[in-house]
C-alpha atoms as a PDB file:
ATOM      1  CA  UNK A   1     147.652 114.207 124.334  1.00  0.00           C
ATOM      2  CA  UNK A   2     149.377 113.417 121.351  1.00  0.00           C
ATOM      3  CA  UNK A   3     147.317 112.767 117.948  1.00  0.00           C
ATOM      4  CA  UNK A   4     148.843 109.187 118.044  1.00  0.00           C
ATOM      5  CA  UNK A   5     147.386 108.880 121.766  1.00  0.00           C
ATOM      6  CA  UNK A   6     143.792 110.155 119.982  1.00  0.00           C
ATOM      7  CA  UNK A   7     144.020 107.444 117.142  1.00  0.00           C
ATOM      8  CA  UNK A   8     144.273 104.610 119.824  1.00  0.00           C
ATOM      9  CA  UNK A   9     140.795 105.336 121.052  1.00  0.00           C
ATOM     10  CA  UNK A  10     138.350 102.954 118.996  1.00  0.00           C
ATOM     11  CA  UNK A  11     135.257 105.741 118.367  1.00  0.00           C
ATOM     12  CA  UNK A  12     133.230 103.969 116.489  1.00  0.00           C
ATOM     13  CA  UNK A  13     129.318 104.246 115.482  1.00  0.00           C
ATOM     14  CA  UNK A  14     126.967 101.409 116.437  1.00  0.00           C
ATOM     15  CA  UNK A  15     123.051 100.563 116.608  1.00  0.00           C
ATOM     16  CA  UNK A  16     120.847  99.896 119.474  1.00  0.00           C
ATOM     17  CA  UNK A  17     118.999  96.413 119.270  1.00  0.00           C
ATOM     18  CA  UNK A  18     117.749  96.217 122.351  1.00  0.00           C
ATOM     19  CA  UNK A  19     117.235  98.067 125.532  1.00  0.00           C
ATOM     20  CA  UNK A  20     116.996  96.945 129.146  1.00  0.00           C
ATOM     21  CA  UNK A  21     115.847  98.010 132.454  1.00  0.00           C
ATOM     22  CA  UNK A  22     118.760  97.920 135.009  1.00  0.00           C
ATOM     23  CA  UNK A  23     117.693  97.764 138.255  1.00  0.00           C
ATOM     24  CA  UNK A  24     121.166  96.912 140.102  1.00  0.00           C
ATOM     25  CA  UNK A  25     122.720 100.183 139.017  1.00  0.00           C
ATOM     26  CA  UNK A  26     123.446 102.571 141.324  1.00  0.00           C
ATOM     27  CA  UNK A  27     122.261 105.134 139.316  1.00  0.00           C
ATOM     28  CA  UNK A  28     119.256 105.186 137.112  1.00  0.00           C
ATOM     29  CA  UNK A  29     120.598 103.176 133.888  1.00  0.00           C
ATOM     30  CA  UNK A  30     119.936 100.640 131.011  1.00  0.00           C
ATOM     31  CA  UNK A  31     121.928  97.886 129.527  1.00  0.00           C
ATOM     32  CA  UNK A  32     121.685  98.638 125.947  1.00  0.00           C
ATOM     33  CA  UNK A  33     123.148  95.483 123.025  1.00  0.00           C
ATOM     34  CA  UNK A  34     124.754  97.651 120.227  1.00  0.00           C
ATOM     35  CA  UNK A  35     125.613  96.365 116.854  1.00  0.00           C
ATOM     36  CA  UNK A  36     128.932  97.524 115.382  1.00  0.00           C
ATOM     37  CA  UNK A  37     128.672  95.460 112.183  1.00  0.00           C
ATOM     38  CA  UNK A  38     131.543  93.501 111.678  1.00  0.00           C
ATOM     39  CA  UNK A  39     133.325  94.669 115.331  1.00  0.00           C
ATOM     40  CA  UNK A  40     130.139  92.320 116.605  1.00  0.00           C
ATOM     41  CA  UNK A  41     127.456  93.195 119.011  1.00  0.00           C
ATOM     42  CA  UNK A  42     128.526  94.577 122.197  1.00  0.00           C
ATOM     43  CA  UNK A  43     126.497  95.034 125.515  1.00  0.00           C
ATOM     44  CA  UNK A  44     126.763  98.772 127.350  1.00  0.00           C
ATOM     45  CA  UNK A  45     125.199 100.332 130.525  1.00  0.00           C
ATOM     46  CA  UNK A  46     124.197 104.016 130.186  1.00  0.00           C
ATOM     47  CA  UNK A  47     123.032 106.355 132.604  1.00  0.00           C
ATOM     48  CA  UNK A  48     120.527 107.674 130.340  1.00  0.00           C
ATOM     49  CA  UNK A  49     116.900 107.215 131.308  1.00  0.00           C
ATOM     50  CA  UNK A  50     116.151 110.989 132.114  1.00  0.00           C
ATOM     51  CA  UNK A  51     116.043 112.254 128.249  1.00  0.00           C
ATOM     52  CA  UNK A  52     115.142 108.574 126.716  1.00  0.00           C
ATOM     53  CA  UNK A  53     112.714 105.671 126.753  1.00  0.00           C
ATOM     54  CA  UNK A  54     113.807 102.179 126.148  1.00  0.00           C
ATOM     55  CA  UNK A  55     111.315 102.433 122.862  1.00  0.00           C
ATOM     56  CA  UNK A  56     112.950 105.612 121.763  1.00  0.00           C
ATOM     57  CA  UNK A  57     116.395 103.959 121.571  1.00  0.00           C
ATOM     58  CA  UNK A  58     115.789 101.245 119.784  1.00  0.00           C
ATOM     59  CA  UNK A  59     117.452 101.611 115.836  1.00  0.00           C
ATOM     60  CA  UNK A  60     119.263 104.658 117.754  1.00  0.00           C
ATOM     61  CA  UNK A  61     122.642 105.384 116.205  1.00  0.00           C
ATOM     62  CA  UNK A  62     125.237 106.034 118.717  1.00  0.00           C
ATOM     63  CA  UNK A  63     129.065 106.737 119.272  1.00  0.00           C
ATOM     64  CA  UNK A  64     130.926 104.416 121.409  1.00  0.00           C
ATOM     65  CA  UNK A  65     134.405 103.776 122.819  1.00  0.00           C
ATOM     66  CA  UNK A  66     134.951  99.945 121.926  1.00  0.00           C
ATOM     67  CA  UNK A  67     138.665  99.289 123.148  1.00  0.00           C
ATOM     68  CA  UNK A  68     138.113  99.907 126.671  1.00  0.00           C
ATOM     69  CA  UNK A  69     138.445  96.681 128.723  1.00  0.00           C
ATOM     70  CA  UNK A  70     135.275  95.495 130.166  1.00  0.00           C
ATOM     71  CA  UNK A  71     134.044  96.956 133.329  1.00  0.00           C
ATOM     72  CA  UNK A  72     132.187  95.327 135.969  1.00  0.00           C
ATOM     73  CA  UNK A  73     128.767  97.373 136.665  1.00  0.00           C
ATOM     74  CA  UNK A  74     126.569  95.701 139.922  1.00  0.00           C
ATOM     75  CA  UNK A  75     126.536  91.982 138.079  1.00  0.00           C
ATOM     76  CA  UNK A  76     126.870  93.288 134.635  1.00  0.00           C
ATOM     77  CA  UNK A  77     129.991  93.782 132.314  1.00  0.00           C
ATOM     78  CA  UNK A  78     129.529  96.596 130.022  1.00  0.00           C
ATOM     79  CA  UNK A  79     131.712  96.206 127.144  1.00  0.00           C
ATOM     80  CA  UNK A  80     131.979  99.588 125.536  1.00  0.00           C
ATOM     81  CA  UNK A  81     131.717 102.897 126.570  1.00  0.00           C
ATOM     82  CA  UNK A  82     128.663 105.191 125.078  1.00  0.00           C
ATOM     83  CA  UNK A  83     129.341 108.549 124.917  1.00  0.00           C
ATOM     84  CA  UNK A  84     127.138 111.678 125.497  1.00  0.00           C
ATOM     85  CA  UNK A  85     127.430 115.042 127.113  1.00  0.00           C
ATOM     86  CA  UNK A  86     125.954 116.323 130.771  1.00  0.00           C
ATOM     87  CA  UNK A  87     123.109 119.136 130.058  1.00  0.00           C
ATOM     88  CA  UNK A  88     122.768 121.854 132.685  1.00  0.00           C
ATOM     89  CA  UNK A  89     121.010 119.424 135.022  1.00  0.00           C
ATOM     90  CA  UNK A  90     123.519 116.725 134.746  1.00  0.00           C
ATOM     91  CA  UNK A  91     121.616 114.104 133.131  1.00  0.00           C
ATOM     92  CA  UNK A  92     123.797 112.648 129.427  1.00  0.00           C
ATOM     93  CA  UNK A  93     122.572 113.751 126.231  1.00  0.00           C
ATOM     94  CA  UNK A  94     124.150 110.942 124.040  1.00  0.00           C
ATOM     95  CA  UNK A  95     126.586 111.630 121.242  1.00  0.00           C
ATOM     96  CA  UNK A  96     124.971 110.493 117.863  1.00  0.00           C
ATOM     97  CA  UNK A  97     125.134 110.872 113.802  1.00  0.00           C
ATOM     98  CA  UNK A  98     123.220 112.938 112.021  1.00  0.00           C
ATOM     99  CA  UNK A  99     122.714 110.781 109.025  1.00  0.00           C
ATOM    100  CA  UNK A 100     122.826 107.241 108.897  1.00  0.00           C
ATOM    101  CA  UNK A 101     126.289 105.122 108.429  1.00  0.00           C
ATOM    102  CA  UNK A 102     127.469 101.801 108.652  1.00  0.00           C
ATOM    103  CA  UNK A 103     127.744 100.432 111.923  1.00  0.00           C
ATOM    104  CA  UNK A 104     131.703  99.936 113.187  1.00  0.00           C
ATOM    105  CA  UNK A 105     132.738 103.261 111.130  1.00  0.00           C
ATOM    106  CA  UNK A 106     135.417 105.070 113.007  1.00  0.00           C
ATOM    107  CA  UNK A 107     135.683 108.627 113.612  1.00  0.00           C
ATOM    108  CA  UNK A 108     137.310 110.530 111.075  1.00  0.00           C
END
């Protein structure tokens, strides 16, 4: 892709407020509401319940794609994108900061 193709893809970091089950998923998952400061609070379902528990998540930096459009999960619309990485066993490790920054900061 081109870098102007790269630059259209929103990145940006937000925080977990709260963390639900999500039993309608096909696969094991949780609807997670994610603050991204003054992009608003958007809702998200990630397939991420082998490496962490609702309580762990909660304050949880994360990096999210938020110019998707919405997509229909079971009777859900997740409205961003959280991203993470498969480890050996397939289950997502998520992408995160380091150190704390504001929420809705894009990737640089």
């Amino acid at each position: 892709i081109s870098w102007d193709d790269f630059e259209k893809v929103e990145l940006r970091v937000g925080t977990i407020l709260e963390v639900l089950d999500f039993p309608k998923a096909k696969k094991p998952a949780y609807k997670l509401k994610i603050d991204f400061g003054a992009l608003g609070i958007k809702w998200s379902s990630a397939q991420i319940t082998k490496h962490y528990s609702k309580e762990s998540l909660i304050g949880r930096q994360i990096v999210a794609v938020i110019n998707f459009p919405e997509k229909q999960i079971a009777d859900f619309m997740s409205q961003c994108l959280v991203t993470g990485f498969a480890d050996a066993n397939g289950n997502i490790v998520l992408t995160a900061v380091d150190k704390p920054v504001p929420n809705g900061t894009k990737i640089a």
